[in-house]
C-alpha atoms as a PDB file:
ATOM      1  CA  UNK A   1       4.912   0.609  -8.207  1.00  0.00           C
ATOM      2  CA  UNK A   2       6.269  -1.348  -5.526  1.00  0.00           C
ATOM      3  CA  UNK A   3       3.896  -4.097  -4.092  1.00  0.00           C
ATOM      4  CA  UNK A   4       4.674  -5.995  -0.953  1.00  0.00           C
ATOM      5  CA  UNK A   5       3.706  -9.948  -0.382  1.00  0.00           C
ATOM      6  CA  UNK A   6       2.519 -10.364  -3.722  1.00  0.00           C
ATOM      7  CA  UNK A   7       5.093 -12.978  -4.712  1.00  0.00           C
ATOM      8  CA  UNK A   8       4.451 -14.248  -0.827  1.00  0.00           C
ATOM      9  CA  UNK A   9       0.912 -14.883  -1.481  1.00  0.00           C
ATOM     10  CA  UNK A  10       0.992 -16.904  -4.311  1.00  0.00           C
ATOM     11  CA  UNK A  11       3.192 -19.029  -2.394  1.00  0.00           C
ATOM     12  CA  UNK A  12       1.443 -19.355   0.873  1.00  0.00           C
ATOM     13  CA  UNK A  13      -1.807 -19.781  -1.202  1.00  0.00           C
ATOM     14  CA  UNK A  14      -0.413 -23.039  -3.254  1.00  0.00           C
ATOM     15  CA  UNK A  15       1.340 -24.350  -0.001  1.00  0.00           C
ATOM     16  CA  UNK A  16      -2.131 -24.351   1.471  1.00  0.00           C
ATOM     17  CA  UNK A  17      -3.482 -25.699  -1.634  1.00  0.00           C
ATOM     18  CA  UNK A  18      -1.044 -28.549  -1.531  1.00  0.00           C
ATOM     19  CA  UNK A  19      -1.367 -28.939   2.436  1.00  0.00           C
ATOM     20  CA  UNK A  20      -4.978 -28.639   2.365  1.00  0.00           C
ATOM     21  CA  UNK A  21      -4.900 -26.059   5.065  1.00  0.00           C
ATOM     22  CA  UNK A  22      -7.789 -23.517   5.697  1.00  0.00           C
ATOM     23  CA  UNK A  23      -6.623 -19.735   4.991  1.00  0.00           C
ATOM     24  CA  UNK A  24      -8.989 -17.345   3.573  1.00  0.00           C
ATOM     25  CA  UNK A  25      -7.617 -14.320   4.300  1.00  0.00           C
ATOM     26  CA  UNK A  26      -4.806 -15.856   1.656  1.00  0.00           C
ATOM     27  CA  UNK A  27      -6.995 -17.497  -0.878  1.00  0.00           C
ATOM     28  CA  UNK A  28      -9.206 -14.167  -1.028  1.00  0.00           C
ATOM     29  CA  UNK A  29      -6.213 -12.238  -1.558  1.00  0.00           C
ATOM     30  CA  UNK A  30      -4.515 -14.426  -4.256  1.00  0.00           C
ATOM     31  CA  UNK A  31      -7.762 -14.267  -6.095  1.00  0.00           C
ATOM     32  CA  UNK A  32      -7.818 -10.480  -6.115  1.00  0.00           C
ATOM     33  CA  UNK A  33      -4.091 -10.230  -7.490  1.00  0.00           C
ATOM     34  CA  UNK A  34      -4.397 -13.562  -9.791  1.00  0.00           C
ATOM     35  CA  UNK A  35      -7.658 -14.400 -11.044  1.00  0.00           C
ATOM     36  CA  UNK A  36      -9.141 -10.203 -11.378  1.00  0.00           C
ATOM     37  CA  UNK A  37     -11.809 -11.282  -8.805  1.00  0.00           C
ATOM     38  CA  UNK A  38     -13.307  -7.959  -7.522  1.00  0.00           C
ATOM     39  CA  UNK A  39     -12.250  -7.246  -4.011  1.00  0.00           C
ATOM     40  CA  UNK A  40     -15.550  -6.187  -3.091  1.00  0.00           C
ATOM     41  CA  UNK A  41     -16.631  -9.867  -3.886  1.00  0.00           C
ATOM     42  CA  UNK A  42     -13.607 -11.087  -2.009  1.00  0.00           C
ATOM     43  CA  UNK A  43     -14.308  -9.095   1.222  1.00  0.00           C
ATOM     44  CA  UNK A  44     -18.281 -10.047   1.140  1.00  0.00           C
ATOM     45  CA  UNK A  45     -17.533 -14.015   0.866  1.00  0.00           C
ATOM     46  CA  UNK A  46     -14.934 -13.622   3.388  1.00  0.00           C
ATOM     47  CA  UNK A  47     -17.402 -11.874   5.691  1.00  0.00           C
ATOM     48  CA  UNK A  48     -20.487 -14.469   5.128  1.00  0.00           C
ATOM     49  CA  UNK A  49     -18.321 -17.272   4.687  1.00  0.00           C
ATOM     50  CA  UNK A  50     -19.036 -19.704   7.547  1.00  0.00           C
ATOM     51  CA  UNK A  51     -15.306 -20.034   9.083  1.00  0.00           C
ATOM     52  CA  UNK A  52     -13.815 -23.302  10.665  1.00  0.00           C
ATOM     53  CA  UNK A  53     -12.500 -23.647  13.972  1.00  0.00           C
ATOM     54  CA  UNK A  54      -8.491 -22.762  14.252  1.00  0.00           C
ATOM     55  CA  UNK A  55      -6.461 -24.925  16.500  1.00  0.00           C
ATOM     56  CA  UNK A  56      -2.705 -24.713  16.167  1.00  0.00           C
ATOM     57  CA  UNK A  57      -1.751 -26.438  19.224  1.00  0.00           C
ATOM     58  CA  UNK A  58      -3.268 -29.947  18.430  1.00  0.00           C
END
């Protein structure tokens, strides 16, 4: 079986680890594929997570 990002996620997830930068969409996803975290868990703290503010263009 074939999986796509899965090498890309465990980079983007320590990069933001490193850089301190807010993504979790990424860290949800690593801990699925890394740490056996059920995804049903993931997807409920994801969804009553309170979320920061995004601003990019600062």
């Amino acid at each position: 079986m074939i999986i796509e990002g899965i090498s890309t996620t465990k980079a983007a997830y320590e990069l933001a680890q490193e850089l301190d930068v807010y993504m979790p969409i990424t860290q949800a996803i690593y801990q699925v594929i890394y740490e056996g975290q059920d995804i049903r868990e993931a997807i409920n703290f994801m969804m009553n997570n309170e979320f920061k503010e995004e601003n990019e263009w600062n």
